[in-house]
Protein backbone atom coordinates (compact mmCIF):
# COMPACT_ATOMS: atom_id res chain seq x y z
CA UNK A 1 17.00 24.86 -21.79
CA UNK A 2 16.71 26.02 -18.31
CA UNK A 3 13.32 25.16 -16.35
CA UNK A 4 11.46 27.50 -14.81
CA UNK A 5 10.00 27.61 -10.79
CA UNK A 6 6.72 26.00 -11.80
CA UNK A 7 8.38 23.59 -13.88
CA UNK A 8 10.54 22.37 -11.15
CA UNK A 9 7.29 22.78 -8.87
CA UNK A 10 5.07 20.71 -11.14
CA UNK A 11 8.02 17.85 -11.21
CA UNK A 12 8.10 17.80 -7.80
CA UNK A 13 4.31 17.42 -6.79
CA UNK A 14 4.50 14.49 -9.53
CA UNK A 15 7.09 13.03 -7.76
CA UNK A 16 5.42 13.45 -4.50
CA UNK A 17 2.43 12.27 -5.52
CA UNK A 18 2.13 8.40 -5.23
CA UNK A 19 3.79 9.21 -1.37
CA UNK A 20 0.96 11.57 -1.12
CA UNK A 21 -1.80 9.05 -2.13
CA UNK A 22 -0.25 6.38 0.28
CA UNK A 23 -0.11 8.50 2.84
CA UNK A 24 -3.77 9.90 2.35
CA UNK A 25 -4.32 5.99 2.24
CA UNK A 26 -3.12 5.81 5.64
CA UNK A 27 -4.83 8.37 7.02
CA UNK A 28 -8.20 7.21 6.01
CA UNK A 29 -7.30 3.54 6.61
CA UNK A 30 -6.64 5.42 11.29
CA UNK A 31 -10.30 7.17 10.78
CA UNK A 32 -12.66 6.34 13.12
CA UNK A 33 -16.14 4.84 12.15
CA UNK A 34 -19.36 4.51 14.26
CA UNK A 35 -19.42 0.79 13.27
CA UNK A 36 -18.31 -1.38 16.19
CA UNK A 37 -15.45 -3.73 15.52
CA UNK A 38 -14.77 -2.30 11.75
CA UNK A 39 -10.79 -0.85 12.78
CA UNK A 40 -9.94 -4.90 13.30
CA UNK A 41 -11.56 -5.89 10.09
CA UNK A 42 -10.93 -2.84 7.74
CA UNK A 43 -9.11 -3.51 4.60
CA UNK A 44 -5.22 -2.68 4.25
CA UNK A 45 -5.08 0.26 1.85
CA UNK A 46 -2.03 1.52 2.05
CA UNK A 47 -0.75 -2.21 0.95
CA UNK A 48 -2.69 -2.20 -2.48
CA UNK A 49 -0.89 1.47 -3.04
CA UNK A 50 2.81 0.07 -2.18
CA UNK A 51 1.68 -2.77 -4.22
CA UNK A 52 0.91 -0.89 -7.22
CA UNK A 53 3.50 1.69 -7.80
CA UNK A 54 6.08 -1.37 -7.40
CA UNK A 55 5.19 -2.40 -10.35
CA UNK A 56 4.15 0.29 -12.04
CA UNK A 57 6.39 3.72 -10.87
CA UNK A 58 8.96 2.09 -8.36
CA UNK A 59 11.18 4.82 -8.83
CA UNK A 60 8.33 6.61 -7.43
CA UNK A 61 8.01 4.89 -4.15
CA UNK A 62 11.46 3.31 -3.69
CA UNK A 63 11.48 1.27 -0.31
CA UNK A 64 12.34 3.90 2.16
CA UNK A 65 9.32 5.77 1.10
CA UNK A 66 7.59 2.26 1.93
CA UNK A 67 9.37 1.58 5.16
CA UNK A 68 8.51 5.58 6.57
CA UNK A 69 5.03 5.17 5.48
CA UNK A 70 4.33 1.95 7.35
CA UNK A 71 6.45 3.96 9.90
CA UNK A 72 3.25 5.98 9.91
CA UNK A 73 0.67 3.37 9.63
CA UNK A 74 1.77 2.30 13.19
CA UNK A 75 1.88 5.65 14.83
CA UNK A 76 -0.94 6.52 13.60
CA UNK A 77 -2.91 3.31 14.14
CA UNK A 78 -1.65 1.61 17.33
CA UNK A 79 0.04 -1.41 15.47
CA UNK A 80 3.40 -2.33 17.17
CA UNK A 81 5.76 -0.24 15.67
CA UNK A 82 8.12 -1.50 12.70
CA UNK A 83 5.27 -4.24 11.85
CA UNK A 84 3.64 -2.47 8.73
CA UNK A 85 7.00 -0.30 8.54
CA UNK A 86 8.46 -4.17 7.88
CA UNK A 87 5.32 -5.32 5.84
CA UNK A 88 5.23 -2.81 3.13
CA UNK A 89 9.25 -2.77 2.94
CA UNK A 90 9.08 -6.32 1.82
CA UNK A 91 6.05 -6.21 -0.16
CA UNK A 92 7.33 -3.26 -1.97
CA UNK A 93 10.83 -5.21 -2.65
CA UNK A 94 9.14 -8.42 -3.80
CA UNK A 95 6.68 -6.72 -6.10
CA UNK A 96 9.11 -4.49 -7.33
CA UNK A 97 11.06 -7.62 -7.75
CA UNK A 98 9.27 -8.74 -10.10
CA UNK A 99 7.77 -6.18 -12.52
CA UNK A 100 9.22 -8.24 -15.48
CA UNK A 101 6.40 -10.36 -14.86
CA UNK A 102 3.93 -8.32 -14.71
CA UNK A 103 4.88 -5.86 -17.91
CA UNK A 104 2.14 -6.75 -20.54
CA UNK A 105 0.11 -8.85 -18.41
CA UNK A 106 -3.97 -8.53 -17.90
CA UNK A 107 -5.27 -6.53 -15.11
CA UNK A 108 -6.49 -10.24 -13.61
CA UNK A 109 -3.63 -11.49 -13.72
CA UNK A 110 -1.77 -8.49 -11.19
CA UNK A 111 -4.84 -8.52 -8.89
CA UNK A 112 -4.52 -12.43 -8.58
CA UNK A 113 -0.78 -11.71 -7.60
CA UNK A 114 -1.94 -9.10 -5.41
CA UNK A 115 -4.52 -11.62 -3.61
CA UNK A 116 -1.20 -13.77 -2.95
CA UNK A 117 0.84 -10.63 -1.89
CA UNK A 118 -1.87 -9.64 0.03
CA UNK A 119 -2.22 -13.23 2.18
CA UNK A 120 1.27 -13.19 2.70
CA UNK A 121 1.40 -9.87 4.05
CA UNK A 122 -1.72 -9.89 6.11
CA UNK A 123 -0.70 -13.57 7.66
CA UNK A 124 3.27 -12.13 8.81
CA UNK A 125 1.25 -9.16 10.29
CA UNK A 126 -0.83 -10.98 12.20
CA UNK A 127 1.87 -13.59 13.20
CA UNK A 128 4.10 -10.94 14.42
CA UNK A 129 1.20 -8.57 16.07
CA UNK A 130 0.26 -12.07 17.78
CA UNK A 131 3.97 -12.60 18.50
CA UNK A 132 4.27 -9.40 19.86
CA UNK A 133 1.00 -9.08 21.71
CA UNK A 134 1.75 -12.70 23.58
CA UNK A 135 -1.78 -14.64 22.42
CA UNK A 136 -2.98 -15.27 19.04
CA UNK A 137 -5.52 -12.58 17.42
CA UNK A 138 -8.25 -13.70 15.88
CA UNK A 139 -7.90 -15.25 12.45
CA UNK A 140 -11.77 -14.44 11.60
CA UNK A 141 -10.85 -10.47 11.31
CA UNK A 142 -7.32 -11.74 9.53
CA UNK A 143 -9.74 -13.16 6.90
CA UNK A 144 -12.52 -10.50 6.71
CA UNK A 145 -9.30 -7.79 6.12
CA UNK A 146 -7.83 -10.01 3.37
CA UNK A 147 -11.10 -10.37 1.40
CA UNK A 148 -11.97 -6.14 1.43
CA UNK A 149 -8.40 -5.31 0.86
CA UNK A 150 -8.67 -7.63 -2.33
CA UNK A 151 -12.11 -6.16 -3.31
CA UNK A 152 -10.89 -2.85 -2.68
CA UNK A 153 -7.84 -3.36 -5.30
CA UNK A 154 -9.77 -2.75 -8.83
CA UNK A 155 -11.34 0.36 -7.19
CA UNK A 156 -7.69 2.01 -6.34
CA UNK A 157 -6.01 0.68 -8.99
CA UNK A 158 -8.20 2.63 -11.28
CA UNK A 159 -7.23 5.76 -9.72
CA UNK A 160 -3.80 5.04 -9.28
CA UNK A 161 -3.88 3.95 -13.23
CA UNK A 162 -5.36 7.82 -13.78
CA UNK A 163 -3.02 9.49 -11.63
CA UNK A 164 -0.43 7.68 -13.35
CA UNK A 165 -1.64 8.71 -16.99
CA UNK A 166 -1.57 12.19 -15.83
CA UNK A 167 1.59 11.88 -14.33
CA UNK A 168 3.15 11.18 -17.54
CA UNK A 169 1.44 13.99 -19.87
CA UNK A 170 3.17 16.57 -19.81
């Protein structure tokens, strides 16, 4: 049966899409807020999104996607560049790593993992932006990122788990 323009078109933008919402991600994660001090301390989006579709679509965000998007993330933020570029390429390959794990397990149970992922990545970020920088950041704003990117998880993972249903009707 051959497929038609819009069929191809409508495989495509599902294809594109979990790129898409990581890169939106991004994007809001560089936007500047009145509040003084909130870019040091504002949670790591883009992580919860490489995150989930490791486990959940990898073949949707395979790790070049991840390295070009943290790429982006330090362009577009400032960070030194190859640091999130490094940090989502090996979150994405751990996670994806182990999706046997995480295949019929409770929601808890793959945000507790992400808490873990999420200290691990957050503490070689800020040991190589401190590396990089020459002094230590502060570990205060290290800790205040950690705990919003954690509370931040069930909120995204919800609409990641909806974009995912609909990426699979057809």
């Amino acid at each position: 049966m051959k497929t038609t323009f819009l069929q191809r078109l409508d495989q495509v933008v599902r294809q594109l899409l979990p790129f898409s919402l990581t890169l939106l991600l991004v994007l809001l994660d560089a936007m500047p807020t009145r509040l003084p001090g909130f870019a040091a301390v504002a949670p790591l989006l883009p992580l919860i999104s490489v995150y989930y579709w490791a486990i959940y679509r990898p073949e949707l965000l395979p790790p070049s996607v991840a390295f070009a998007l943290g790429v982006i993330n330090d362009v577009i933020i400032g960070t030194p560049l190859g640091v999130s570029a490094l940090v989502y390429l090996l979150v994405q390959g751990m996670t994806a790593s182990q999706r046997r794990f995480f295949h019929g397990k409770s929601f808890l149970v793959a945000w507790w993992a992400f808490g873990l992922v999420a200290v691990v990545a957050l503490m070689l970020q800020w040991i190589l932006v401190s590396v990089i920088f020459g002094h230590m950041l502060a570990p205060q704003a290290v800790i205040v990122e950690f705990v919003m990117t954690v509370a931040f998880y069930p909120l995204l993972c919800w609409l990641f788990a909806r974009t995912q249903l609909a990426l699979m009707r057809q």
